[in-house]
Protein backbone atom coordinates (compact mmCIF):
# COMPACT_ATOMS: atom_id res chain seq x y z
CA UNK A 1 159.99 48.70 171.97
CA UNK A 2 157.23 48.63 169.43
CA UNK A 3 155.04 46.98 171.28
CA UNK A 4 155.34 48.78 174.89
CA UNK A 5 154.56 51.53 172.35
CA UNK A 6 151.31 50.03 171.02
CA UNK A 7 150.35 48.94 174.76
CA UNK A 8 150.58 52.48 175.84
CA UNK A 9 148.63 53.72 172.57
CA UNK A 10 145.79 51.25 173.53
CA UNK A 11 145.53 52.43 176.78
CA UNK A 12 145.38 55.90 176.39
CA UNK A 13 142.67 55.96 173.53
CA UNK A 14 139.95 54.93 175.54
CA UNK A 15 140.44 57.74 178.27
CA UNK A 16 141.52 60.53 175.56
CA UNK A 17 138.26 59.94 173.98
CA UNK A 18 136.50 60.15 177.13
CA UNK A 19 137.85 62.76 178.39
CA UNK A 20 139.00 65.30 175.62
CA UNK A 21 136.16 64.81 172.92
CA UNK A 22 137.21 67.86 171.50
CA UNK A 23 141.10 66.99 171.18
CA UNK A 24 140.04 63.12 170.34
CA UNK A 25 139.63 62.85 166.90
CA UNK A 26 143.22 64.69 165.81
CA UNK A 27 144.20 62.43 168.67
CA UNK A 28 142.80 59.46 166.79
CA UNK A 29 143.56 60.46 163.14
CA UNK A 30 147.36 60.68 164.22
CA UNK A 31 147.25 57.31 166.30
CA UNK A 32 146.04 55.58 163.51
CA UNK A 33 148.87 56.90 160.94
CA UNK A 34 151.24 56.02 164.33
CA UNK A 35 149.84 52.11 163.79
CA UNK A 36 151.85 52.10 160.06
CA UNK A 37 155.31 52.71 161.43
CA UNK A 38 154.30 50.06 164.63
CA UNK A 39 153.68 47.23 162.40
CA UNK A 40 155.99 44.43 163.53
CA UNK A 41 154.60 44.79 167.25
CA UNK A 42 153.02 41.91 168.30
CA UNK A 43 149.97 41.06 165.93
CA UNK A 44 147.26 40.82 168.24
CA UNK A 45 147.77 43.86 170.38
CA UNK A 46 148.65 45.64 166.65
CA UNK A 47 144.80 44.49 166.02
CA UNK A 48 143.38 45.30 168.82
CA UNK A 49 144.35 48.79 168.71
CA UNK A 50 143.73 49.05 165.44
CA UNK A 51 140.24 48.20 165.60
CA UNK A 52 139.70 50.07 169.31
CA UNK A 53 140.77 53.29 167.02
CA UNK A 54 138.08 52.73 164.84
CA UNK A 55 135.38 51.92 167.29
CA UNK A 56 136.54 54.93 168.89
CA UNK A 57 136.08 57.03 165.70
CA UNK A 58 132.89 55.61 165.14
CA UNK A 59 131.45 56.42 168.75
CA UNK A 60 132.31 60.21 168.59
CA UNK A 61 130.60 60.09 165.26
CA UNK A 62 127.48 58.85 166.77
CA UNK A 63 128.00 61.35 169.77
CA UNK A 64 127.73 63.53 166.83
């Protein structure tokens, strides 16, 4: 279950961010407290959300 979770977080973030730039980082900040309680998910899609969160983060900085 954790991990149909996590697949569903990764595939929202990208489109959140794109389009709701306004809503996207409290959408971000709260996915990446969400990643704590998902740990035990598969490892590699547990990483590569958690480092599509902050490269998501990072890019609305820049857009900044």
């Amino acid at each position: 279950m954790k991990t149909v979770k996590l697949a569903d977080l990764y595939d929202n973030t990208g489109s959140i961010v794109k389009h709701d730039p306004t809503f996207a980082p409290l959408y971000l900040q709260e996915k990446a407290e969400t990643l704590e309680v998902l740990r035990g998910a598969d490892q590699i899609l547990w990483d590569m959300t958690y480092e599509k969160i902050g490269n998501e983060a990072l890019s609305l900085g820049a857009a900044a």
